[in-house]
PDB file of N, CA and C in Angstrom:
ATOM      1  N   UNK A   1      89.955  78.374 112.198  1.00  0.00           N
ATOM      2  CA  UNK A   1      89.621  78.677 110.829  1.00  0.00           C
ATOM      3  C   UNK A   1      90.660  79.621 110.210  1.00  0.00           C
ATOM      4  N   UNK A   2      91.580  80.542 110.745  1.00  0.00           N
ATOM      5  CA  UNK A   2      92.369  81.522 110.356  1.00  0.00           C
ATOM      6  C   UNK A   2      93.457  80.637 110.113  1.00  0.00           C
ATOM      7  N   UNK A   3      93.689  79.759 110.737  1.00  0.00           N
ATOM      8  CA  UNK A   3      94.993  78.637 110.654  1.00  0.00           C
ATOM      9  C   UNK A   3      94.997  78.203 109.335  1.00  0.00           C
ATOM     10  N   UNK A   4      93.388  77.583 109.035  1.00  0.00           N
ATOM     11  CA  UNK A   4      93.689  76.773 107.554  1.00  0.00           C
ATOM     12  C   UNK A   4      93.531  78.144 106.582  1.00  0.00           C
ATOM     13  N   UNK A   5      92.874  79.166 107.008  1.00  0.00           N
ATOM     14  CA  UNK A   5      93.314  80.200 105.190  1.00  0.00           C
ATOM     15  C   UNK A   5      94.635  80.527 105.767  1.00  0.00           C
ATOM     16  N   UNK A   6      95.217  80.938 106.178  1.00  0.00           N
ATOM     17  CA  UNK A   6      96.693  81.441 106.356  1.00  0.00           C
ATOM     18  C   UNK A   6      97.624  79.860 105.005  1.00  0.00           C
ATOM     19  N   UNK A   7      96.991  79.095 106.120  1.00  0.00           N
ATOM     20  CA  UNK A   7      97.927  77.895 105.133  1.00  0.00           C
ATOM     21  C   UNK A   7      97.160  77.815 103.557  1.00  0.00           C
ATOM     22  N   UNK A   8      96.493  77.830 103.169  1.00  0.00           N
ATOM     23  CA  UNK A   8      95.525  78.182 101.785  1.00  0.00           C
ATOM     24  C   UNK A   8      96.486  78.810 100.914  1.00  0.00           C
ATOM     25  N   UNK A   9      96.977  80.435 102.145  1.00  0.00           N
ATOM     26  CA  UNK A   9      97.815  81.660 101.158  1.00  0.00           C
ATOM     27  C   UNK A   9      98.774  80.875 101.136  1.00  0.00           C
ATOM     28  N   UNK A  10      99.700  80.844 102.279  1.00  0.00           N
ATOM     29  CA  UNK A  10     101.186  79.742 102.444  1.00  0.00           C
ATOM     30  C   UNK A  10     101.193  78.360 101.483  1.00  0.00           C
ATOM     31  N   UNK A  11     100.235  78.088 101.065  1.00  0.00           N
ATOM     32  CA  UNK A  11     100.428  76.698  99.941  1.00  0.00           C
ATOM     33  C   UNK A  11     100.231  77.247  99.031  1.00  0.00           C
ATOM     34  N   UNK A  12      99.794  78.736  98.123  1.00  0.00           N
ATOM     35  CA  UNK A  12      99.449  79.087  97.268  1.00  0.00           C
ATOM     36  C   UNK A  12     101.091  80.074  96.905  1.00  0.00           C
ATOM     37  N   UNK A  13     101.674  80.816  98.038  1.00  0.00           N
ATOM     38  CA  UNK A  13     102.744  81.443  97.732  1.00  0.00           C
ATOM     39  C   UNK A  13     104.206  80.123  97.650  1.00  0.00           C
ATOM     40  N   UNK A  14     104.126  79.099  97.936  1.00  0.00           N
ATOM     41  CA  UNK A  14     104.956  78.345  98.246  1.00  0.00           C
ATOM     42  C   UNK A  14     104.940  77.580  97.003  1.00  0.00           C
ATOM     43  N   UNK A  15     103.692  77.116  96.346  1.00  0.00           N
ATOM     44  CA  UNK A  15     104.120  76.933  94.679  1.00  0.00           C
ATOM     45  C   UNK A  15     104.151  77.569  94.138  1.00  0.00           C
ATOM     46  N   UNK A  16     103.931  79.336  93.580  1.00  0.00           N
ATOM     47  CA  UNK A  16     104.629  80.073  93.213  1.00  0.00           C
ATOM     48  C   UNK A  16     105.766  80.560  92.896  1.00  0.00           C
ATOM     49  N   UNK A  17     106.379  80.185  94.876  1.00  0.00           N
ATOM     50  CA  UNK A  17     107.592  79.803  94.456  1.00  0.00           C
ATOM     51  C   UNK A  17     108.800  79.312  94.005  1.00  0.00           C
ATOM     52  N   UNK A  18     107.855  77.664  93.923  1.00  0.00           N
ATOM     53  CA  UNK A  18     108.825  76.851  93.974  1.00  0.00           C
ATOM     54  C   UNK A  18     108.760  76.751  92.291  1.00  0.00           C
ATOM     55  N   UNK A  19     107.297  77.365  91.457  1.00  0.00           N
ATOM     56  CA  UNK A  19     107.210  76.961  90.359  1.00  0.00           C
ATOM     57  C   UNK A  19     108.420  78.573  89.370  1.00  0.00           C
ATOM     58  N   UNK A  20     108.460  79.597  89.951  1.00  0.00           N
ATOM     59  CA  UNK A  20     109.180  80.598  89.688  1.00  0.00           C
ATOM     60  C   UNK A  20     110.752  80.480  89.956  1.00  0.00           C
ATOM     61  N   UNK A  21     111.068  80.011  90.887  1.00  0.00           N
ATOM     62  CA  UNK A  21     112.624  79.269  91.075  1.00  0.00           C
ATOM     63  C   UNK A  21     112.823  78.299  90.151  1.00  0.00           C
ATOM     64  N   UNK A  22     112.099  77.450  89.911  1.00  0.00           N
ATOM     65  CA  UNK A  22     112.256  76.058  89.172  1.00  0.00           C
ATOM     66  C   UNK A  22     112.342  75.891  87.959  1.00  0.00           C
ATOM     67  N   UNK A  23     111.911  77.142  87.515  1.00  0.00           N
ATOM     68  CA  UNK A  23     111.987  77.556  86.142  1.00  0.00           C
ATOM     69  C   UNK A  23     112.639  78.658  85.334  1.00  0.00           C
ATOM     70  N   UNK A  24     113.237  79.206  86.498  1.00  0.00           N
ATOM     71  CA  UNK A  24     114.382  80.840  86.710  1.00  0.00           C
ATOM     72  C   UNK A  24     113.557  81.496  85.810  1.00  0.00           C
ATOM     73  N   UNK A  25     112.070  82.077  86.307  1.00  0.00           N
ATOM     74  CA  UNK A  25     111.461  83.272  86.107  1.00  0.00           C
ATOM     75  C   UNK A  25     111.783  84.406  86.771  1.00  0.00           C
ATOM     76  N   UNK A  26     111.948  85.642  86.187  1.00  0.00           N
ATOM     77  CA  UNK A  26     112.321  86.827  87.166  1.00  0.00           C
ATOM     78  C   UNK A  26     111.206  87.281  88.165  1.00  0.00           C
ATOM     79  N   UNK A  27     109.959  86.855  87.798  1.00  0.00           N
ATOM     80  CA  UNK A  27     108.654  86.995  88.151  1.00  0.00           C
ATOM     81  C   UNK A  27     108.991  86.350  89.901  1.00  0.00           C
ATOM     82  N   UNK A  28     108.501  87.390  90.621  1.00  0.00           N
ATOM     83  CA  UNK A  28     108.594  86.727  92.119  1.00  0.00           C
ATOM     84  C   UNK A  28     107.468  85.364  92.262  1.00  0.00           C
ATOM     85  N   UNK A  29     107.908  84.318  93.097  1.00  0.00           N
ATOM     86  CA  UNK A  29     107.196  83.607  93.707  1.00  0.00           C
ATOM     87  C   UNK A  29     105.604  83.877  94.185  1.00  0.00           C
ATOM     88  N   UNK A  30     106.227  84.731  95.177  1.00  0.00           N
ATOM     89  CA  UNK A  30     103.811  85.146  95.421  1.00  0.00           C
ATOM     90  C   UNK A  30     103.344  85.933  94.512  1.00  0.00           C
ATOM     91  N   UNK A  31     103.815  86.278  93.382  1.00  0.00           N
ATOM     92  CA  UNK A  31     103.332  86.858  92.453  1.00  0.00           C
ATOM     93  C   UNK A  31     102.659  85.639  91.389  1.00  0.00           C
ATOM     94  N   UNK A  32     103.102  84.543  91.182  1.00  0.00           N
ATOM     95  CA  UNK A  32     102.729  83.486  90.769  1.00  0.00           C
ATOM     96  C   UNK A  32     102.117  83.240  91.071  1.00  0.00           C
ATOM     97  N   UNK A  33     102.101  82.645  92.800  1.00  0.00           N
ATOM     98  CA  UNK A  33     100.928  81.952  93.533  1.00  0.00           C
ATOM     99  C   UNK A  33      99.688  82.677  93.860  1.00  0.00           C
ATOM    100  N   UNK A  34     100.095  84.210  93.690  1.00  0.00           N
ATOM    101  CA  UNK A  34      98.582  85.017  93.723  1.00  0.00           C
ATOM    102  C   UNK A  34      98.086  84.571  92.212  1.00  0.00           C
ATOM    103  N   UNK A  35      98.727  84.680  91.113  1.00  0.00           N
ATOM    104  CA  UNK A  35      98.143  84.015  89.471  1.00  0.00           C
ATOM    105  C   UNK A  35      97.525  82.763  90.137  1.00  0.00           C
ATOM    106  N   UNK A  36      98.297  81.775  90.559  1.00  0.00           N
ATOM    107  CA  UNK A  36      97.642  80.661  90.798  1.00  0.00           C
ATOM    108  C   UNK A  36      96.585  80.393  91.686  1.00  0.00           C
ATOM    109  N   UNK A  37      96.367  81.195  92.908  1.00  0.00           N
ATOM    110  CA  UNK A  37      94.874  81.392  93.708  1.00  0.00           C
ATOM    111  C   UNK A  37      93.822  81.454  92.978  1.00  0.00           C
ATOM    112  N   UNK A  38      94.469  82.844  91.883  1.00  0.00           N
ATOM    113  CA  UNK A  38      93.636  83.645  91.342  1.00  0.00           C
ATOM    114  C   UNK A  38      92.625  82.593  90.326  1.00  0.00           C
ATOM    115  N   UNK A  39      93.218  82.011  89.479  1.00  0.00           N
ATOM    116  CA  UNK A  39      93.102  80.732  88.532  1.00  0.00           C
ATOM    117  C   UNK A  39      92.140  79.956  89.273  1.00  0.00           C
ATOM    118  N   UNK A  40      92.663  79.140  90.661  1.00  0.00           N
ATOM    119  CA  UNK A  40      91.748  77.837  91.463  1.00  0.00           C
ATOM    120  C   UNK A  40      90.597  78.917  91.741  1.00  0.00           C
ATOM    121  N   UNK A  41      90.727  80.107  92.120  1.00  0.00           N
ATOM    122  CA  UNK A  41      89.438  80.628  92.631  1.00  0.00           C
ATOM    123  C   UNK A  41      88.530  80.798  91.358  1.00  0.00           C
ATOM    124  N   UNK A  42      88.791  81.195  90.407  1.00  0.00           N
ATOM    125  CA  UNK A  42      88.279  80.893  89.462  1.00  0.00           C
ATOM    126  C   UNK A  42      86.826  80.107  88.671  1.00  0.00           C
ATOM    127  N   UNK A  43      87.902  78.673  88.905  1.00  0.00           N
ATOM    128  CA  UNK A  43      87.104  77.354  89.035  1.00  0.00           C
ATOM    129  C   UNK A  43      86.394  76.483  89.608  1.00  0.00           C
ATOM    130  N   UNK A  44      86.845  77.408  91.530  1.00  0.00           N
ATOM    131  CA  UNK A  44      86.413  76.334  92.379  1.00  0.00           C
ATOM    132  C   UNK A  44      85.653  77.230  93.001  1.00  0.00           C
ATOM    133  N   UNK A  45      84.642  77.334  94.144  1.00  0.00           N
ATOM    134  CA  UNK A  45      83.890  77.692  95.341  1.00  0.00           C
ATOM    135  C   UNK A  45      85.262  78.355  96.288  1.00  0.00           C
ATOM    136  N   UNK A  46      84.902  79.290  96.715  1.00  0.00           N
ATOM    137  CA  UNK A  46      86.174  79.804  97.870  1.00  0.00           C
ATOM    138  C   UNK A  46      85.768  79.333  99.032  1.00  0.00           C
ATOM    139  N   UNK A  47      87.433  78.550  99.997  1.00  0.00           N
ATOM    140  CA  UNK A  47      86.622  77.806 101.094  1.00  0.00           C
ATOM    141  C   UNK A  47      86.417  78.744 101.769  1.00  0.00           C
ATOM    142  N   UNK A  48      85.549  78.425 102.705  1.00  0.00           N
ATOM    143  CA  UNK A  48      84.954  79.231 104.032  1.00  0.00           C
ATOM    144  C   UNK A  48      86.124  79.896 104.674  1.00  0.00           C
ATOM    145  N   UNK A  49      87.382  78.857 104.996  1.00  0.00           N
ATOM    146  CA  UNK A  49      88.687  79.652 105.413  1.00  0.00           C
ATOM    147  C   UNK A  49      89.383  80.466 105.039  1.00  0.00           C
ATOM    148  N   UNK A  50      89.585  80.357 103.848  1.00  0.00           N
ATOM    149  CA  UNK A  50      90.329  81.323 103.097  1.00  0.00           C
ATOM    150  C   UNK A  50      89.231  83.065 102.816  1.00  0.00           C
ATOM    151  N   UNK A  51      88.135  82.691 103.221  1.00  0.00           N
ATOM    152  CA  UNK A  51      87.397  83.966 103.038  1.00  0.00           C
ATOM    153  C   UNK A  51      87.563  84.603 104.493  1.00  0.00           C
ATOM    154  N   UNK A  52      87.746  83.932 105.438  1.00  0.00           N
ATOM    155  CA  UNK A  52      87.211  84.467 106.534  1.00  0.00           C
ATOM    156  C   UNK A  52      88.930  85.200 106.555  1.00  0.00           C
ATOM    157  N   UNK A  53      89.920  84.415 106.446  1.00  0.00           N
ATOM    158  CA  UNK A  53      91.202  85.050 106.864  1.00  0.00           C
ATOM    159  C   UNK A  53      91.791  86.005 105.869  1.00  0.00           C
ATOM    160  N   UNK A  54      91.001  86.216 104.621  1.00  0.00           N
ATOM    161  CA  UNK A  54      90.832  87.345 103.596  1.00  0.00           C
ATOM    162  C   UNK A  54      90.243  88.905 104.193  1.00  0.00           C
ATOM    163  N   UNK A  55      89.341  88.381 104.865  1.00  0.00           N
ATOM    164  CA  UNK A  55      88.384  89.303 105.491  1.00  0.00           C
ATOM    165  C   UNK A  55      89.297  90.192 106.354  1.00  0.00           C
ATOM    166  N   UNK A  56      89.999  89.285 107.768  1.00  0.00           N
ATOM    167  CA  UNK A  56      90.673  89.718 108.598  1.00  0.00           C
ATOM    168  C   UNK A  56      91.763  90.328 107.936  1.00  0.00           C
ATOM    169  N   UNK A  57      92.216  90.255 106.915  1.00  0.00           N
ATOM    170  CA  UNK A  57      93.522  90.721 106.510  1.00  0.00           C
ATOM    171  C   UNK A  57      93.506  92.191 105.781  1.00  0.00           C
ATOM    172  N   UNK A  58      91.912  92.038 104.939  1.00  0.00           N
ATOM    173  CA  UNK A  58      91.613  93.124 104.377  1.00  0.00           C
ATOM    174  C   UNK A  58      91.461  94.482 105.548  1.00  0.00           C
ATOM    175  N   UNK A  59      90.834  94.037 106.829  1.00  0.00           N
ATOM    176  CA  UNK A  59      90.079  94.800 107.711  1.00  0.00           C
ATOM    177  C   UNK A  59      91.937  95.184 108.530  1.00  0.00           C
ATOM    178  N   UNK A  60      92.452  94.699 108.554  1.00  0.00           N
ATOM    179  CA  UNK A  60      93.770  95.033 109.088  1.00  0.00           C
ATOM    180  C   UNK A  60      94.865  96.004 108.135  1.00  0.00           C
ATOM    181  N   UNK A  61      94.394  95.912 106.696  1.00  0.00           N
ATOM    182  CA  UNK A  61      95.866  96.126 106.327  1.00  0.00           C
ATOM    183  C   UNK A  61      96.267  97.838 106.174  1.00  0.00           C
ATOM    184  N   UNK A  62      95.678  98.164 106.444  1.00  0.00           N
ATOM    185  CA  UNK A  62      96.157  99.769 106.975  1.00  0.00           C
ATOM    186  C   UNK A  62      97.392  99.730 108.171  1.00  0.00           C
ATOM    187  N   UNK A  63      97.427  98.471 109.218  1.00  0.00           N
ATOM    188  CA  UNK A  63      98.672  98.253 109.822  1.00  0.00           C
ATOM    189  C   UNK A  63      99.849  98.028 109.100  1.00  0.00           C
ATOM    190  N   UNK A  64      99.796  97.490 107.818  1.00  0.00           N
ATOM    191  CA  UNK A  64     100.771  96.734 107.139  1.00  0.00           C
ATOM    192  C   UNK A  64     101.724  97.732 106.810  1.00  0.00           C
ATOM    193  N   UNK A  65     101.120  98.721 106.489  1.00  0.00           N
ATOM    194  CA  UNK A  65     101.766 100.164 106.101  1.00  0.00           C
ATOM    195  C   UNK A  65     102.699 100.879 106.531  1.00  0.00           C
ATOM    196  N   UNK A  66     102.306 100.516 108.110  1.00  0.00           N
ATOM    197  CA  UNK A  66     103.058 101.621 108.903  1.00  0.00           C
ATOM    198  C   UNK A  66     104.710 101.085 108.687  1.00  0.00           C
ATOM    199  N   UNK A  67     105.390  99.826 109.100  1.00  0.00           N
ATOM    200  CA  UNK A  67     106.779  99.742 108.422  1.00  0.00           C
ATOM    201  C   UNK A  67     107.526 100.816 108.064  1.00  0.00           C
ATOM    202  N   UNK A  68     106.500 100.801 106.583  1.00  0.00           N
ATOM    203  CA  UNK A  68     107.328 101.168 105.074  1.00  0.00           C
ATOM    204  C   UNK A  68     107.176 102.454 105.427  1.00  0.00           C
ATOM    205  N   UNK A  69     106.060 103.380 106.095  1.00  0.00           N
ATOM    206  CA  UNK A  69     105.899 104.607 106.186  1.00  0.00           C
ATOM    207  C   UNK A  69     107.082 104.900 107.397  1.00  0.00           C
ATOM    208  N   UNK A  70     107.227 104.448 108.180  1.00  0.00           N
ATOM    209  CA  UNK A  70     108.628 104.338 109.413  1.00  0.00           C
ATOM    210  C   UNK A  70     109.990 104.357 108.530  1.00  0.00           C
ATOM    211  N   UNK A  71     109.653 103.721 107.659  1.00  0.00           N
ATOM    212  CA  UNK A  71     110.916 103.390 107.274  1.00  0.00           C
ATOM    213  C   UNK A  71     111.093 104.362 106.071  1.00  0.00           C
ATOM    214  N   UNK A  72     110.422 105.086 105.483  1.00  0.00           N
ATOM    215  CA  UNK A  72     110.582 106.224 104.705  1.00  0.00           C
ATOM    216  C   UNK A  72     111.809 107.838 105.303  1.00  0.00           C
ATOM    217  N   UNK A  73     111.004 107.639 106.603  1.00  0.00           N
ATOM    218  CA  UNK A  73     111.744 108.853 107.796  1.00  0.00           C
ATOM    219  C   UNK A  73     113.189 108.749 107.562  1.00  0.00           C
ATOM    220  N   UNK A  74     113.509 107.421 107.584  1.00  0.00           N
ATOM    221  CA  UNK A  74     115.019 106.636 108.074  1.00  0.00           C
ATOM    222  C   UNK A  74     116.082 106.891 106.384  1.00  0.00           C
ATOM    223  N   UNK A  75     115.323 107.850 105.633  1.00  0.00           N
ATOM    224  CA  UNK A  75     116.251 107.237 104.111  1.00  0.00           C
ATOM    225  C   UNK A  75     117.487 107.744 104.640  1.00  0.00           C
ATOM    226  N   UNK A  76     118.467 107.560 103.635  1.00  0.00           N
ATOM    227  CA  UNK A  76     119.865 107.319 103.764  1.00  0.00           C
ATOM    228  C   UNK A  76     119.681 108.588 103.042  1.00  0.00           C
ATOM    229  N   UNK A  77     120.851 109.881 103.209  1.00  0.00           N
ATOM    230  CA  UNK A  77     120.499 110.820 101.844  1.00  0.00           C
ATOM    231  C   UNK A  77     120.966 110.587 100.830  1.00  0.00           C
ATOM    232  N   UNK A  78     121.426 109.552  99.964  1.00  0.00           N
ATOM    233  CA  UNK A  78     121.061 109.329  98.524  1.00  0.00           C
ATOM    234  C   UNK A  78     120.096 108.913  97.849  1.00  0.00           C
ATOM    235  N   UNK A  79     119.253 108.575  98.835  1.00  0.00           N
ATOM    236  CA  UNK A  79     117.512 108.305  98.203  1.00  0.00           C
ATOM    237  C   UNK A  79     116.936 109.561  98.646  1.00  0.00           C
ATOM    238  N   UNK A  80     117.123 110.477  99.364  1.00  0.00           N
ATOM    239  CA  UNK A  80     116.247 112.099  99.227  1.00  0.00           C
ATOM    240  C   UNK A  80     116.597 112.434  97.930  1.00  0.00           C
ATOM    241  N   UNK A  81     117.418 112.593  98.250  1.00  0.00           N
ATOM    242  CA  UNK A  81     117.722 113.369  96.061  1.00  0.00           C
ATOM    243  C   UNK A  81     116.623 113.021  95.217  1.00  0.00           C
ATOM    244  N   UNK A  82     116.143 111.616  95.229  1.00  0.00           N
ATOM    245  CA  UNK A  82     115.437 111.309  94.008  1.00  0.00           C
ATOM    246  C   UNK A  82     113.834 111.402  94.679  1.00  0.00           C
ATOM    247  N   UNK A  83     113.101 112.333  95.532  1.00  0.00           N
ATOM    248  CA  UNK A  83     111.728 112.422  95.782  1.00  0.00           C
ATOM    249  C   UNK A  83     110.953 112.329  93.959  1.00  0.00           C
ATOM    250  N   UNK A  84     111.877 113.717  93.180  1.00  0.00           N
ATOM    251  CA  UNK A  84     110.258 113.457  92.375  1.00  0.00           C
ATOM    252  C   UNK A  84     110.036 111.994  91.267  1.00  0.00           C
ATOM    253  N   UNK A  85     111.289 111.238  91.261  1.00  0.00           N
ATOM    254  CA  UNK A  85     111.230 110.098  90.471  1.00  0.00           C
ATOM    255  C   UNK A  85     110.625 109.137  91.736  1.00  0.00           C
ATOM    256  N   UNK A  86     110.315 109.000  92.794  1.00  0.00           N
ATOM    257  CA  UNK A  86     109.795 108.163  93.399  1.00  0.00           C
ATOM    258  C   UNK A  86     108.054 108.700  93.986  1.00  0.00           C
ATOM    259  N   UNK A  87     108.126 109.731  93.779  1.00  0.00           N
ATOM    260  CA  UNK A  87     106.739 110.590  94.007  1.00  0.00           C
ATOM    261  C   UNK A  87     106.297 110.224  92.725  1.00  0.00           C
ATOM    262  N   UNK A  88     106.480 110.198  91.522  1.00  0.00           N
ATOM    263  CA  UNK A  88     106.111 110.142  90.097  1.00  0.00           C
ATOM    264  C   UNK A  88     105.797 108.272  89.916  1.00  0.00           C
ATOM    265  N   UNK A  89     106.681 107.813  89.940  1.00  0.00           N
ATOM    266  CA  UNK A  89     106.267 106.215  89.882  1.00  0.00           C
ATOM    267  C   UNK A  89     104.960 105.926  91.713  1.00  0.00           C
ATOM    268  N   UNK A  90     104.884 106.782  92.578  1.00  0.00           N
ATOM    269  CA  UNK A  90     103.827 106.400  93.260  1.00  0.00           C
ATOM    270  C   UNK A  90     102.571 106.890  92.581  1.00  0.00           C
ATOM    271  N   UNK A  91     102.777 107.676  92.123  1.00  0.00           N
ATOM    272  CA  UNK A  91     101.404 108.722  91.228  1.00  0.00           C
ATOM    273  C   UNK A  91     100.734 107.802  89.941  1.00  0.00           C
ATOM    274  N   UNK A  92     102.186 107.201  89.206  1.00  0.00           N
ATOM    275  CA  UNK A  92     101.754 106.404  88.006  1.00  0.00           C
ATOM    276  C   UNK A  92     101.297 105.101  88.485  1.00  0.00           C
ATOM    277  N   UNK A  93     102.112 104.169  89.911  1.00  0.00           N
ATOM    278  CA  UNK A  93     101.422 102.908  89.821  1.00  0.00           C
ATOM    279  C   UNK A  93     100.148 103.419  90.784  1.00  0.00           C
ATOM    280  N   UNK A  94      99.476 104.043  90.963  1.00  0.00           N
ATOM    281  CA  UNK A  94      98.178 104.304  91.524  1.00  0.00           C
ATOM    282  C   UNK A  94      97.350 104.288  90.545  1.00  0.00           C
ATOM    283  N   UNK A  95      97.605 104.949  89.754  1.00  0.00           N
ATOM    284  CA  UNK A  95      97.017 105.482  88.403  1.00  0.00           C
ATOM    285  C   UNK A  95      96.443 104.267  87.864  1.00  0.00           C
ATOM    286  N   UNK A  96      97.466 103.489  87.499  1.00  0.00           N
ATOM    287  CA  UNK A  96      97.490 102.043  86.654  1.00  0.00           C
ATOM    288  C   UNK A  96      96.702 101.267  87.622  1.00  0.00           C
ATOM    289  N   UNK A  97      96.884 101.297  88.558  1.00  0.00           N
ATOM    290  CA  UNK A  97      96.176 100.293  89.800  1.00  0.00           C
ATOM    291  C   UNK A  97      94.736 100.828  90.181  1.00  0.00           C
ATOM    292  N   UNK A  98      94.398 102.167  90.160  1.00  0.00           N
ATOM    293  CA  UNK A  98      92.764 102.429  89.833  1.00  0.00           C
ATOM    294  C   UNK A  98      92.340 102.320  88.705  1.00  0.00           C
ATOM    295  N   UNK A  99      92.896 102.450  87.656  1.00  0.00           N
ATOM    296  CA  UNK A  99      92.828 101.898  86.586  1.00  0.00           C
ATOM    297  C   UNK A  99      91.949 100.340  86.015  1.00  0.00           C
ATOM    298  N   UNK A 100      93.067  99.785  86.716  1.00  0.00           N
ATOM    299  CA  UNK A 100      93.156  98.018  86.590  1.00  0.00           C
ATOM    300  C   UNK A 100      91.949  97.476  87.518  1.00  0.00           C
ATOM    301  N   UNK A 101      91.866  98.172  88.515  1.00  0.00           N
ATOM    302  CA  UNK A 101      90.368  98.065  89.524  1.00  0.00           C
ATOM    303  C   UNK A 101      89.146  97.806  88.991  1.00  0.00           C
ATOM    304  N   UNK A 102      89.192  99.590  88.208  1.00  0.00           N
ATOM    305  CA  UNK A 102      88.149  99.776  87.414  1.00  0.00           C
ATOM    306  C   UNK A 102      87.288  98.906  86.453  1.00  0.00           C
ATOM    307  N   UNK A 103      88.409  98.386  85.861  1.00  0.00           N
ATOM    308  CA  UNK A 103      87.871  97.539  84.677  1.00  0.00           C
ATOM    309  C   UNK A 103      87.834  96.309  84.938  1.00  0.00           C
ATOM    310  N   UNK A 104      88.643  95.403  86.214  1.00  0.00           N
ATOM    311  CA  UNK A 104      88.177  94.216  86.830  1.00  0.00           C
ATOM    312  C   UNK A 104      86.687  94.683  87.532  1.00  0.00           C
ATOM    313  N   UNK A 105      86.027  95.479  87.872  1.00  0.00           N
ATOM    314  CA  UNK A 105      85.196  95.496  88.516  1.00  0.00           C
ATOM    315  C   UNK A 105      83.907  96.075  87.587  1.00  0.00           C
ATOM    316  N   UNK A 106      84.400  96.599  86.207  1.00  0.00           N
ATOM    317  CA  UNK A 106      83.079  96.678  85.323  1.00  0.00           C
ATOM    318  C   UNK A 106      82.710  95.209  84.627  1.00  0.00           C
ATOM    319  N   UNK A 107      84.150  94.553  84.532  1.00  0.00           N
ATOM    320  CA  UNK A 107      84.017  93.005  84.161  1.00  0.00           C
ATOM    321  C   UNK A 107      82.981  92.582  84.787  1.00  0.00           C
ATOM    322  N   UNK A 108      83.537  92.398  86.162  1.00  0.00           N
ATOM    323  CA  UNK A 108      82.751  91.856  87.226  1.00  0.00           C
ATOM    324  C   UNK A 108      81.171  91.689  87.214  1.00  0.00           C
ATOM    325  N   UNK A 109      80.822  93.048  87.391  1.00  0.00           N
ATOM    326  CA  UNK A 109      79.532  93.309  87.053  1.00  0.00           C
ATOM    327  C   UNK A 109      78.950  93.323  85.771  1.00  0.00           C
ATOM    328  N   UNK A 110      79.707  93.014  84.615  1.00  0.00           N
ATOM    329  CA  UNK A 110      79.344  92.544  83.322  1.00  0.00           C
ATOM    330  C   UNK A 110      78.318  91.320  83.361  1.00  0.00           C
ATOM    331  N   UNK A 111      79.222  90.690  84.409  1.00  0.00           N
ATOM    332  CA  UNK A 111      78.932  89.020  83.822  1.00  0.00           C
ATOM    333  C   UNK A 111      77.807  88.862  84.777  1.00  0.00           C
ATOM    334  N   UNK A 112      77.133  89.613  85.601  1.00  0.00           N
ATOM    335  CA  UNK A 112      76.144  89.172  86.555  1.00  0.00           C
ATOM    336  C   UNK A 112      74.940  89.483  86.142  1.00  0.00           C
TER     337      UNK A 112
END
């Protein structure tokens, strides 16, 4: 069952991309195909697969992190210089992104 949502996301980021290349949008590829999930989920019932390998991914992604947090240690020193312009855009897209939560999720519960 994790096989077919994995492929669900992978057919959903893969016309994204191909529809964002194909049309020389600056807009990334899985940024599309998350629009376009977003859209079919929409309209359709979510399959059983794609929920279950949603689930697992949600319950994992505190791993996803570690990378970028590894890879913070490693800067080069011409990216130390700039902490408070990169401390400041983490502060603002949080902001915007609890924000944007918020009001998808008063929607949400609007309509029920």
């Amino acid at each position: 069952m994790l096989i077919q949502g994995l492929a669900w996301l992978l057919l959903f980021q893969c016309l994204g991309e191909a529809i964002s290349r194909g049309l020389g949008w600056i807009v990334p590829g899985p940024v599309v195909g998350m629009v376009l999930l977003f859209a079919y989920l929409a309209v359709a019932p979510t399959p059983k697969s794609l929920q279950v390998v949603s689930e697992t991914l949600i319950k994992n992604l505190g791993v996803m992190f570690l990378p970028p947090a590894a890879g913070l240690y490693f800067l080069p020193p011409e990216v130390t210089g700039q902490w408070p312009a990169l401390v400041g855009a983490l502060v603002i897209g949080t902001a915007i992104s609890l924000t944007l939560c918020a009001l998808v999720l008063k929607w949400l519960v609007s309509r029920q």
